[in-house]
Protein backbone atom coordinates (compact mmCIF):
# COMPACT_ATOMS: atom_id res chain seq x y z
CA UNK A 1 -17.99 -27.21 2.58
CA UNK A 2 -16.99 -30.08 5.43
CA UNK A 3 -16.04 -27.17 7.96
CA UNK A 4 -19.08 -25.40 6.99
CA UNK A 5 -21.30 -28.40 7.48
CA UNK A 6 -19.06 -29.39 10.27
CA UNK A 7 -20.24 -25.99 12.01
CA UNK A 8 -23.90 -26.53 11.38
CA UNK A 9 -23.65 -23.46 8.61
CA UNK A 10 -25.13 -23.70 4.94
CA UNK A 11 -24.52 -21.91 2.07
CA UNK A 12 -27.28 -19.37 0.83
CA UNK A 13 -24.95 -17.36 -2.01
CA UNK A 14 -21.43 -16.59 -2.92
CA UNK A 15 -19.59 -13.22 -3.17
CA UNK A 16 -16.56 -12.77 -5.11
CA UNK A 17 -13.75 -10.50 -4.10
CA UNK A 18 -10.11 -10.63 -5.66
CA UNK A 19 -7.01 -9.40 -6.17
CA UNK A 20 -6.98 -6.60 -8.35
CA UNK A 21 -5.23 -5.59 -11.23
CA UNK A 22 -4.16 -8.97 -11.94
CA UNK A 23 -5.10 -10.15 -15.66
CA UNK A 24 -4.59 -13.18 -17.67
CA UNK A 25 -4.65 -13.85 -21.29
CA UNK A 26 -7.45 -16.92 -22.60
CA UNK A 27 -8.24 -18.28 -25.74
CA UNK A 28 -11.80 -19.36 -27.04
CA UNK A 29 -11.95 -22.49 -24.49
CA UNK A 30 -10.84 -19.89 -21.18
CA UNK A 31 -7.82 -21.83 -20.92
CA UNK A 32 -4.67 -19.33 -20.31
CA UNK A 33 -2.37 -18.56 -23.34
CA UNK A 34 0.53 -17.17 -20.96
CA UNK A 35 1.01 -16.81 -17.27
CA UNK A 36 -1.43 -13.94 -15.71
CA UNK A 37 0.25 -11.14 -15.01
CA UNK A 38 0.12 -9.75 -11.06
CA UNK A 39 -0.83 -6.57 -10.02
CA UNK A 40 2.63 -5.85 -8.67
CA UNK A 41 4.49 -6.47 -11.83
CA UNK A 42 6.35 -2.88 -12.46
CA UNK A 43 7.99 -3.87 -15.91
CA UNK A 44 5.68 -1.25 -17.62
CA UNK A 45 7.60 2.11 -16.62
CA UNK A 46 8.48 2.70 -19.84
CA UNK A 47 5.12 2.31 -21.50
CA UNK A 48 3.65 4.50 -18.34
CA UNK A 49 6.25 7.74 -19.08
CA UNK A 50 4.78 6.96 -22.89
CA UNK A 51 1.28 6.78 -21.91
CA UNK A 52 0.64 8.07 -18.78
CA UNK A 53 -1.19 11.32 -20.02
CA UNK A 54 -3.27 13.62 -17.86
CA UNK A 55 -6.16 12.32 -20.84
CA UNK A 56 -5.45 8.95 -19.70
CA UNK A 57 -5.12 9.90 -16.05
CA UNK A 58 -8.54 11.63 -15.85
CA UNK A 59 -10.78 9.39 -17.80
CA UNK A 60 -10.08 6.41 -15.71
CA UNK A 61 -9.41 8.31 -12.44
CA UNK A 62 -5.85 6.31 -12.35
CA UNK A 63 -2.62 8.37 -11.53
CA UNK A 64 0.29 6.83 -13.96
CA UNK A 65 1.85 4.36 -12.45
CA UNK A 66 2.98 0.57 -13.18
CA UNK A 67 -0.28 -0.82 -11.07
CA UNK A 68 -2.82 -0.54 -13.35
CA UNK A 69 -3.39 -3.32 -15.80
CA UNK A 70 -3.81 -0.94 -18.97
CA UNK A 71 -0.03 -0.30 -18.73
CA UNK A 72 0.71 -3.89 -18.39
CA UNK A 73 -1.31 -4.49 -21.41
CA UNK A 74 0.71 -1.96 -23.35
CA UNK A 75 4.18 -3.55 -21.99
CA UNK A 76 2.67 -7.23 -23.22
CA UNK A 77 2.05 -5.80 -26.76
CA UNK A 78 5.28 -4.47 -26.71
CA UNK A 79 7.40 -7.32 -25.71
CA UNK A 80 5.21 -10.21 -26.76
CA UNK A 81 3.58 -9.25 -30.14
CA UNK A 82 0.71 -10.78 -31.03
CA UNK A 83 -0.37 -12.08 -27.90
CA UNK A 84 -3.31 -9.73 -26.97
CA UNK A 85 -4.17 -9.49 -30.27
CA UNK A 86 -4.81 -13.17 -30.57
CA UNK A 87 -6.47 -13.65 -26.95
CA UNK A 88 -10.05 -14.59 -27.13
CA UNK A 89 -10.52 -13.41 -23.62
CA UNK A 90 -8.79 -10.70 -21.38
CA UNK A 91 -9.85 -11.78 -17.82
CA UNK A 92 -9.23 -10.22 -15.06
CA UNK A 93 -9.66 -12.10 -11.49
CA UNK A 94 -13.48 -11.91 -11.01
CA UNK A 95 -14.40 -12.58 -14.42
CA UNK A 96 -11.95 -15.70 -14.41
CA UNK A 97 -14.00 -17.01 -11.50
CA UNK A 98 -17.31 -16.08 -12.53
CA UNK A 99 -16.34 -18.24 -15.59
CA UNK A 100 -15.35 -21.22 -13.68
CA UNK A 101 -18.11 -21.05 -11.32
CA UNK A 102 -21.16 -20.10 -13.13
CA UNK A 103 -20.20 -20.13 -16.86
CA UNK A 104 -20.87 -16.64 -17.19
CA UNK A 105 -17.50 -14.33 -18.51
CA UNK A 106 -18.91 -11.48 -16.35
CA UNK A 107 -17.10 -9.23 -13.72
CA UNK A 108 -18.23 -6.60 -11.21
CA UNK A 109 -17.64 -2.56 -12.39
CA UNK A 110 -15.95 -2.19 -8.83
CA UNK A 111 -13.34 -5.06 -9.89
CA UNK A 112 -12.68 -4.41 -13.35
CA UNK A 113 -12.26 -0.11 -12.77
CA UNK A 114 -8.93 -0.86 -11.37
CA UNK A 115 -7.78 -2.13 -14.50
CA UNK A 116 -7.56 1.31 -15.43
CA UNK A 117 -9.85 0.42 -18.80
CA UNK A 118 -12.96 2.16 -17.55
CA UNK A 119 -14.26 5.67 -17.93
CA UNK A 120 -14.84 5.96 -13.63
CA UNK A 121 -17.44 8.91 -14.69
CA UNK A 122 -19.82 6.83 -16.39
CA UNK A 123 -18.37 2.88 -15.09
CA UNK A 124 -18.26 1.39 -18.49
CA UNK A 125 -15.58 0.51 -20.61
CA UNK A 126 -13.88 3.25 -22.42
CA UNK A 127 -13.27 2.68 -25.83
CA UNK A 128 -10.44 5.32 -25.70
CA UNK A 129 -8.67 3.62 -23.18
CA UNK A 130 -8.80 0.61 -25.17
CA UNK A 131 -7.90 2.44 -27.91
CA UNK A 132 -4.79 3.20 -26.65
CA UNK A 133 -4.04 -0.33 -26.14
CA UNK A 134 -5.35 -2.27 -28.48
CA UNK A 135 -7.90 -4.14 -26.65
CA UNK A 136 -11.16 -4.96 -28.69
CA UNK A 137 -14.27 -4.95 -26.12
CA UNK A 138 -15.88 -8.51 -26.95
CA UNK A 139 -12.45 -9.70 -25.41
CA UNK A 140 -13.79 -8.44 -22.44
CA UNK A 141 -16.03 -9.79 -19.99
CA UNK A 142 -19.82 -8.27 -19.04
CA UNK A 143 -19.93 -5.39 -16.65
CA UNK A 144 -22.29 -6.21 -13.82
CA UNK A 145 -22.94 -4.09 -10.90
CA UNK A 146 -21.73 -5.16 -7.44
CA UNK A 147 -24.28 -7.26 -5.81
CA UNK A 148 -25.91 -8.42 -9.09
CA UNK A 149 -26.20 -11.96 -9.59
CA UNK A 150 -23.43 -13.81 -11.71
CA UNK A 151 -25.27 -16.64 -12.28
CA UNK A 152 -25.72 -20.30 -10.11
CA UNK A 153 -22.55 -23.18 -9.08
CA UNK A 154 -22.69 -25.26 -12.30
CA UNK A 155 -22.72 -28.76 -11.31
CA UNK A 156 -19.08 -29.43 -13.19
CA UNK A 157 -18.23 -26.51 -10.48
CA UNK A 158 -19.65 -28.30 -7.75
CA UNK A 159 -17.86 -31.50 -7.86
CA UNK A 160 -14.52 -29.35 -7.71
CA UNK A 161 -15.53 -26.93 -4.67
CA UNK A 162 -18.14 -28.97 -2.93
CA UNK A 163 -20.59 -26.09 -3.18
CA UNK A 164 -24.38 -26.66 -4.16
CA UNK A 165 -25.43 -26.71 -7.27
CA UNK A 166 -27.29 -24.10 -7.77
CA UNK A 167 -25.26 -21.66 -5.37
CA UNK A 168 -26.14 -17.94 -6.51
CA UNK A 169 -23.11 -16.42 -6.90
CA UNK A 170 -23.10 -12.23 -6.51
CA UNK A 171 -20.68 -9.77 -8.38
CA UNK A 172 -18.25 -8.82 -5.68
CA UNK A 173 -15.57 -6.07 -5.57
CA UNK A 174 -11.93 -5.58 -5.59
CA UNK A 175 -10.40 -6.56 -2.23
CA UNK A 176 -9.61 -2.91 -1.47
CA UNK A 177 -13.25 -1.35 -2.05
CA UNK A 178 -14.85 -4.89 -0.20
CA UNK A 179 -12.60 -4.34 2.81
CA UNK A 180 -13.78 -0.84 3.28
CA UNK A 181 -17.53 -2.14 2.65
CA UNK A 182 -16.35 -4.95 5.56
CA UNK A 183 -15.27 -2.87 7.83
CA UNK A 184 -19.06 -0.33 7.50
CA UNK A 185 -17.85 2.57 5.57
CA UNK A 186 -20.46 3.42 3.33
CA UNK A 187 -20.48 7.22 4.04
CA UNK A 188 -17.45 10.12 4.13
CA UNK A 189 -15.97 10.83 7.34
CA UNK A 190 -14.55 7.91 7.96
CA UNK A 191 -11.74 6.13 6.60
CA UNK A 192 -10.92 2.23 5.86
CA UNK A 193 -7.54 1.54 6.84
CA UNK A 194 -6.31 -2.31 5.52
CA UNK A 195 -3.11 -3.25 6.92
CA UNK A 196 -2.03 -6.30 4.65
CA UNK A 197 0.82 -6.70 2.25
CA UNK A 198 -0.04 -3.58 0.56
CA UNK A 199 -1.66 -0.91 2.79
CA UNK A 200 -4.62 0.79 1.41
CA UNK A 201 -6.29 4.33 2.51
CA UNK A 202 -9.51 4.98 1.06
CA UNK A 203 -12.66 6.73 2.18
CA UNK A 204 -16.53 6.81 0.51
CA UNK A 205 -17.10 9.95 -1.61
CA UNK A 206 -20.68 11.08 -3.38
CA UNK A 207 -17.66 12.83 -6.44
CA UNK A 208 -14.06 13.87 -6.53
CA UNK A 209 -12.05 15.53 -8.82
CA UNK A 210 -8.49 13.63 -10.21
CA UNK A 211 -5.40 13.97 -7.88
CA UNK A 212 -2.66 12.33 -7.72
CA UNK A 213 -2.95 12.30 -4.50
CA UNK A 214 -5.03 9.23 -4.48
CA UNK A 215 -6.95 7.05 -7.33
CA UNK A 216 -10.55 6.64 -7.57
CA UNK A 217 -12.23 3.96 -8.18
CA UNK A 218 -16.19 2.68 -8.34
CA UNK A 219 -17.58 1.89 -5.05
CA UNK A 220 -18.74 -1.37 -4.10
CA UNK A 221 -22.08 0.48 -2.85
CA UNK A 222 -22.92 0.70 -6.49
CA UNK A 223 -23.36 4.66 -6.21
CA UNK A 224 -20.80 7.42 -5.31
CA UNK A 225 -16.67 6.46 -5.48
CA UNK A 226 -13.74 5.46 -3.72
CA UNK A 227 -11.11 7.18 -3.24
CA UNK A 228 -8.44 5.25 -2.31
CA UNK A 229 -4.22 5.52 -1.92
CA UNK A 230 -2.11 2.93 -0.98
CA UNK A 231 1.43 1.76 0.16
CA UNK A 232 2.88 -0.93 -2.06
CA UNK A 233 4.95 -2.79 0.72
CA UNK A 234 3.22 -2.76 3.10
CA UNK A 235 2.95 -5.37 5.53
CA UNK A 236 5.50 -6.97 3.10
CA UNK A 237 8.18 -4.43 4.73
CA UNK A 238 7.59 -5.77 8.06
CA UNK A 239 7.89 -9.27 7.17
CA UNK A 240 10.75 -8.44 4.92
CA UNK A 241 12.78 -7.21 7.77
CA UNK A 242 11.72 -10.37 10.01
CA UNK A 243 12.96 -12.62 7.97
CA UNK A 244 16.42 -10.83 6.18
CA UNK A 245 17.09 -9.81 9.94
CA UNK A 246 15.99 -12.14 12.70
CA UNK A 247 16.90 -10.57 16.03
CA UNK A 248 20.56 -9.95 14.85
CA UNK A 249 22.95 -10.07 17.83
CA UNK A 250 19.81 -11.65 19.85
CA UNK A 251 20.17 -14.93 21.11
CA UNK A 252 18.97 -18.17 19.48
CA UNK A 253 16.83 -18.37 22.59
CA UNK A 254 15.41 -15.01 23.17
CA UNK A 255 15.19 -14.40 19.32
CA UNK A 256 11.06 -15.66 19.55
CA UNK A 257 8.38 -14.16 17.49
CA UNK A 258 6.95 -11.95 19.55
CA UNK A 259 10.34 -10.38 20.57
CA UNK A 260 10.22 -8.22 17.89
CA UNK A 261 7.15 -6.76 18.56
CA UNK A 262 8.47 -6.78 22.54
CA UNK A 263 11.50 -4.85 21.43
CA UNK A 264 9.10 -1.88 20.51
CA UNK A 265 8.96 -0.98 24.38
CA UNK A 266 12.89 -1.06 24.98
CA UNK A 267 13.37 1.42 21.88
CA UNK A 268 10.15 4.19 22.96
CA UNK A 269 12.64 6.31 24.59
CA UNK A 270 15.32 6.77 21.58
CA UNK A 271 15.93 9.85 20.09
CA UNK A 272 13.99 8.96 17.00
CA UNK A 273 16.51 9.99 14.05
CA UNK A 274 16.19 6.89 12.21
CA UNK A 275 14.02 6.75 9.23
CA UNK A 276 12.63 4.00 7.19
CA UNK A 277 11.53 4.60 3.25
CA UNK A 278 8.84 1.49 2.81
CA UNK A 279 9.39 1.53 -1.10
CA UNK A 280 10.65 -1.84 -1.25
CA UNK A 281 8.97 -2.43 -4.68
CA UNK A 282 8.42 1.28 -5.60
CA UNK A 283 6.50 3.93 -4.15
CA UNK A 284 2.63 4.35 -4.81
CA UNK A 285 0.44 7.37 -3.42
CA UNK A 286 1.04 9.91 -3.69
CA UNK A 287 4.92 9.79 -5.66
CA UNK A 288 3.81 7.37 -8.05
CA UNK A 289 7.79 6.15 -8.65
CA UNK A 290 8.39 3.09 -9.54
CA UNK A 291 12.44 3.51 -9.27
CA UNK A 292 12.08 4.29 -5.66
CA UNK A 293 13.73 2.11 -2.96
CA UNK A 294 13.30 0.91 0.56
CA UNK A 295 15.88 3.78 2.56
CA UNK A 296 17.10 3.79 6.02
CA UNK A 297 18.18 7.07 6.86
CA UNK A 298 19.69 8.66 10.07
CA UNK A 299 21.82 5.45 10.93
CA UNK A 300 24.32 6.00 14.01
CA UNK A 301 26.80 3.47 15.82
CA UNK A 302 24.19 3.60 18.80
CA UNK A 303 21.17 1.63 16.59
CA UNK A 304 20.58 -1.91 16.99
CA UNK A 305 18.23 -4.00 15.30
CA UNK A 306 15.05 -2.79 17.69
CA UNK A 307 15.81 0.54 16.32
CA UNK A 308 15.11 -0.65 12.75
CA UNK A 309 12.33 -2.41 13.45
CA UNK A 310 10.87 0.22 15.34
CA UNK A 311 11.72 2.14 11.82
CA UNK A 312 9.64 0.20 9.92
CA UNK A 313 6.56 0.48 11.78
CA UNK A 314 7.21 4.23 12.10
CA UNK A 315 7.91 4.53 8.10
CA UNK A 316 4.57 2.92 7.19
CA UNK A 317 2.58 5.22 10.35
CA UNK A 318 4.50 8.01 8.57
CA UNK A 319 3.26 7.22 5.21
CA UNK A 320 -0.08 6.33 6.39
CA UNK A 321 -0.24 9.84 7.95
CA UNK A 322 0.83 10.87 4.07
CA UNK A 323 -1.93 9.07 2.80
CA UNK A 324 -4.65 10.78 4.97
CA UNK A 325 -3.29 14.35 4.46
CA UNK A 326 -3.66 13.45 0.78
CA UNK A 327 -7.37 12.38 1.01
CA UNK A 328 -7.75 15.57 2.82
CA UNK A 329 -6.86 17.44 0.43
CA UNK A 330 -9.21 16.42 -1.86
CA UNK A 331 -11.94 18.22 0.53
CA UNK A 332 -12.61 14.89 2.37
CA UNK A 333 -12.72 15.08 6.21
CA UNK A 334 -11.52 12.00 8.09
CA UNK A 335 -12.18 11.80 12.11
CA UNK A 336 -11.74 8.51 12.15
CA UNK A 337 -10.55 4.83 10.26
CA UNK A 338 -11.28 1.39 11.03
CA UNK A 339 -8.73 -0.80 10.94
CA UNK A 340 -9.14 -4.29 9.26
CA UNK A 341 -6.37 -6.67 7.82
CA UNK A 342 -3.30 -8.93 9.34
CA UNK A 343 -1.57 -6.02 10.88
CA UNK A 344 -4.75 -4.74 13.12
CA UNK A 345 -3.54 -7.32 15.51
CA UNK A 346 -0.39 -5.50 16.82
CA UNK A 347 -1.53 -3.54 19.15
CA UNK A 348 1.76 -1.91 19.41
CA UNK A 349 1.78 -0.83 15.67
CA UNK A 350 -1.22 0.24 16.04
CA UNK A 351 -0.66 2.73 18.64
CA UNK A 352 2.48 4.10 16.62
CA UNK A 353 0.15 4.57 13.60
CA UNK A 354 -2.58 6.23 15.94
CA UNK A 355 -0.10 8.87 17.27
CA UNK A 356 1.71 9.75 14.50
CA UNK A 357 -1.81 10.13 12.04
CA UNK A 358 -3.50 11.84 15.62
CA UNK A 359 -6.39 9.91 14.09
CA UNK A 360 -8.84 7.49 16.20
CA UNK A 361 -8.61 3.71 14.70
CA UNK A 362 -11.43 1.57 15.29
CA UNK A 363 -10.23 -1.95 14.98
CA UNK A 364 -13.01 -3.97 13.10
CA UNK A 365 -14.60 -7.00 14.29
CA UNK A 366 -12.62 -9.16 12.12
CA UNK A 367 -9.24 -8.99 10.12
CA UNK A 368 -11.10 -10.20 7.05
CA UNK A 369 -13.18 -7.02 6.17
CA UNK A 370 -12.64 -8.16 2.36
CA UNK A 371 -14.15 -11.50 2.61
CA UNK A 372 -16.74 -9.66 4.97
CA UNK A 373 -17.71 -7.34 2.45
CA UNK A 374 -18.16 -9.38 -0.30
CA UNK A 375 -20.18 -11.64 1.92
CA UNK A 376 -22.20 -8.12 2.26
CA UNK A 377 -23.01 -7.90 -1.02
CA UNK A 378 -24.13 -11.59 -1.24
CA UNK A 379 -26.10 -11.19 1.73
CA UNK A 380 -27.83 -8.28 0.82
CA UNK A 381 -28.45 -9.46 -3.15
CA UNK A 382 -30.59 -12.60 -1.94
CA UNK A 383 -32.11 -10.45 1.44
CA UNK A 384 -30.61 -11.61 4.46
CA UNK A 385 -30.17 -9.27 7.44
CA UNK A 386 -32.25 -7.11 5.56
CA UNK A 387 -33.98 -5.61 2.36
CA UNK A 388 -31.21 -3.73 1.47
CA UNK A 389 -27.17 -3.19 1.43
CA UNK A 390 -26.77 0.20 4.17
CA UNK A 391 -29.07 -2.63 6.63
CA UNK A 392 -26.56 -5.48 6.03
CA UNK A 393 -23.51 -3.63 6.35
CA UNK A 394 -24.94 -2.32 9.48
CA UNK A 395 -26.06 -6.27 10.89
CA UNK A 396 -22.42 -7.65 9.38
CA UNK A 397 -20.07 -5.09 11.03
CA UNK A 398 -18.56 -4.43 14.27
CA UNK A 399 -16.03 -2.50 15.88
CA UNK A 400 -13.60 -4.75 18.54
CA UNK A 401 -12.06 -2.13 20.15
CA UNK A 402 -10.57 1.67 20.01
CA UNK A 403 -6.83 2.70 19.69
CA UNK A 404 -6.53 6.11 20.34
CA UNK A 405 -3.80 9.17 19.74
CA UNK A 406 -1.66 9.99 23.01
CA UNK A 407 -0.83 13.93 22.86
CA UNK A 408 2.74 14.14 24.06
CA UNK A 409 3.14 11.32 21.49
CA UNK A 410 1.29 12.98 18.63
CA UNK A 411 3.52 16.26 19.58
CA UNK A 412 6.35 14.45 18.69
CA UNK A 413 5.82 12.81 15.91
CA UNK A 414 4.07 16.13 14.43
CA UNK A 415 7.55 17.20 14.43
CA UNK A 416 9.21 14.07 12.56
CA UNK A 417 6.97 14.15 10.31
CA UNK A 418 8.62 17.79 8.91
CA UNK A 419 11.52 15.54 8.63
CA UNK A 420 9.95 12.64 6.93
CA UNK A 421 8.52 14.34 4.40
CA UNK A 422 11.55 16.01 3.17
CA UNK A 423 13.63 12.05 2.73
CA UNK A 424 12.07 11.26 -0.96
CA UNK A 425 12.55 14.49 -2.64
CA UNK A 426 16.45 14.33 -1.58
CA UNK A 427 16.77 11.14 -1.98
CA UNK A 428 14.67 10.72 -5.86
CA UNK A 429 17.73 12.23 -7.57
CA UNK A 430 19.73 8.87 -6.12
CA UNK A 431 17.01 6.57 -7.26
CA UNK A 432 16.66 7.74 -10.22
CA UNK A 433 20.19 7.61 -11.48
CA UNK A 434 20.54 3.94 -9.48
CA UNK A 435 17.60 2.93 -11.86
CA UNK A 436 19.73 4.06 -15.44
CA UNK A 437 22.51 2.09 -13.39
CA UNK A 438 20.79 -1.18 -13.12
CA UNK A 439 19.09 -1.34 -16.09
CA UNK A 440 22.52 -0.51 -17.67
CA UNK A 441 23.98 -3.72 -15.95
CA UNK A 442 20.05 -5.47 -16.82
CA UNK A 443 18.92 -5.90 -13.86
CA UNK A 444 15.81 -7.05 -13.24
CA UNK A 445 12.77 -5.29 -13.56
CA UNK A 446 10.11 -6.53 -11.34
CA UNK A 447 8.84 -9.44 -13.61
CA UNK A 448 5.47 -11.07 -11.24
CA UNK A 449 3.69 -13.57 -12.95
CA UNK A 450 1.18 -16.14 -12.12
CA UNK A 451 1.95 -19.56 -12.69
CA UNK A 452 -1.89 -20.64 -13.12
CA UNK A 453 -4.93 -18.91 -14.28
């Protein structure tokens, strides 16, 4: 509230967007029984080969995978009996601030579908779903509509945020589904390309039939869907390699920050046989494997560490350009994305993305779409910049600049892509058996909790 003030800016409502997924168990005072559990937690394989039917699949427009929160549910009853069966509450992020702010348990349909507990068709919850998991529904929170109001700041909320008592505070979105909204999609045709620690793909549709070739989810327009695929590590790949490999052989000296990104123009001429898997914690869309595992492939005595680098950025372009054909498929025409997140600042990535998809990006006005489009549905629930949502999103958004394909570039990578394509199916034999291996020798299993609620 100081920098606000301090900027001459007030307050006039709050929108809530989150990390989805994520859920945490509460008893009758909100106050967490166990630590939440995150949305990249991918102990549940097990209960998703058990449960991950095409039933299941369809109903809440989820392909199986160890993302979704109703598999994590299933895992918890497993392994910690008694636990969900005792929890007053099952929160997930929104809800758990709605609740803190406001006093009202209540959470937006567009951040409670990825759960994977609601029946997309009709955006309630699906009492077969929680069937199937033993979750009773008054442990779960109201369903509002994005952009309805929550409720106001409670002054015991107040004197912990510094925001006005009073404060009207709008259902929100998932961060995905808000940073499309943020960066003006509202309409097919064009895509919403985030480029944070995951990467997500997803594109407006008026209906869609299940795929696994992407996951669809309630819109944050509050009419049609999302369909949306993502990249696990995203982002996280690049900073992964920063830090495990910090200009090796380089120099103290020349080893900066921005030498990695310089390196990309020494290494534009190489041959281009070296491949990076990004499935550092698993692969998402459109494999859906949770045993898979970050691969370099093609490695000669000639490579240095530019090369990998430079293999990173290409794996995630090449999975990116994955992503798209899947959405594609699904009868969706993309011309163009807008760009939005940490990584729409490399201008060099960027262009690697843009001519290996051969798709326009539009880089939006600001890298935080998902605070943007929450702020959307804020602004347009209490009518500011207009009487209604398609005016605000119009007002809010902007495009910064255009990064477009090169041909001779796109040519090329046309033809790598062949290869790509063809690494995961060789190499899924290998990860599966290395999975049998390590759990064999119990290793660990992707255990991410939250230490606070």
């Amino acid at each position: 509230m100081a920098e606000l003030a301090g900027e001459a800016h007030t307050p006039i409502a709050l929108g809530i967007t989150h990390q989805r997924e994520s859920f945490v168990c509460l008893d009758a005072a909100f106050e967490p029984v166990r630590p939440a559990i995150l949305w990249l937690d991918a102990r549940s394989g097990v209960e998703v080969q058990e449960l991950g039917t095409q039933r299941v699949s369809s109903l809440s427009g989820k392909p199986p995978s160890t993302t979704p929160s109703f598999y994590k549910i299933a895992w918890l009853k497993k392994h910690e009996p008694g636990v969900v069966e005792s929890a007053a509450h099952i929160s997930d992020v929104h809800a758990l601030l709605s609740q803190r702010l406001t006093g009202h348990f209540a959470t937006s349909v567009a951040s409670a579908d990825p759960m994977g507990l609601i029946d997309v068709a009709s955006g309630s919850w699906s009492d077969e779903l929680l069937g199937e998991v033993g979750v009773r529904r008054e442990q779960l929170p109201t369903l509002l509509a994005p952009g309805e109001l929550v409720g106001r700041v409670t002054t015991e909320a107040a004197a912990v945020t510094g925001l006005p008592v009073g404060l009207p505070v709008v259902a929100g979105g998932g961060d995905g589904q808000c940073a499309g909204l943020g960066a003006g999609i509202t309409e097919p045709g064009t895509a919403y390309l985030s480029l944070g620690t995951s990467i997500t793909l997803g594109c407006h549709v008026e209906s869609a039939d299940f795929s696994r070739s992407y996951r669809l989810l309630t819109s944050p327009t509050g009419a049609g869907l999302t369909a949306e695929s993502f990249i696990a590590s995203g982002a996280l790949s690049v900073s992964w390699f920063r830090q495990a490999f910090p200009c090796a052989g380089a120099p103290e000296t020349v080893c900066v920050d921005d030498a990695f990104d310089a390196s990309l123009e020494a290494t534009a001429a190489t041959q281009g046989n070296l491949y990076f898997l990004p499935y550092l914690s698993g692969s998402a869309t459109p494999y859906w494997d949770d045993k898979a595992r970050g691969s370099f492939v093609g490695i000669n005595e000639g490579h240095g560490w530019a090369d990998f680098y430079r293999a990173v950025l290409e794996g995630l372009a090449f999975e990116i350009a994955l992503l798209l054909k899947g959405l594609q498929q699904g009868g969706e025409r993309i011309d163009s994305a807008v760009v939005t997140g940490g990584g729409s600042a490399s201008d060099r990535w960027l262009h690697i993305i843009a001519d290996i998809t051969g798709v326009p990006l539009r880089v939006a006005g600001t890298t935080e779409a998902t605070a943007l489009g929450a702020a959307m549905l804020a602004a347009a629930a209490v009518g500011f910049a207009g009487t209604g949502l398609e005016q605000v999103v119009a007002a809010m958004s902007s495009t910064a600049r255009v990064v477009a394909p090169r041909d001779e570039q796109h040519l090329r990578a046309k033809q790598r892509l062949g290869t790509y394509e063809l690494i995961y199916g060789a190499l899924a034999p290998v990860f599966e058996k290395s999975s049998h291996v390590d759990m064999a020798a119990g290793a660990a299993t992707g255990m991410l909790e939250g230490n606070e609620a």
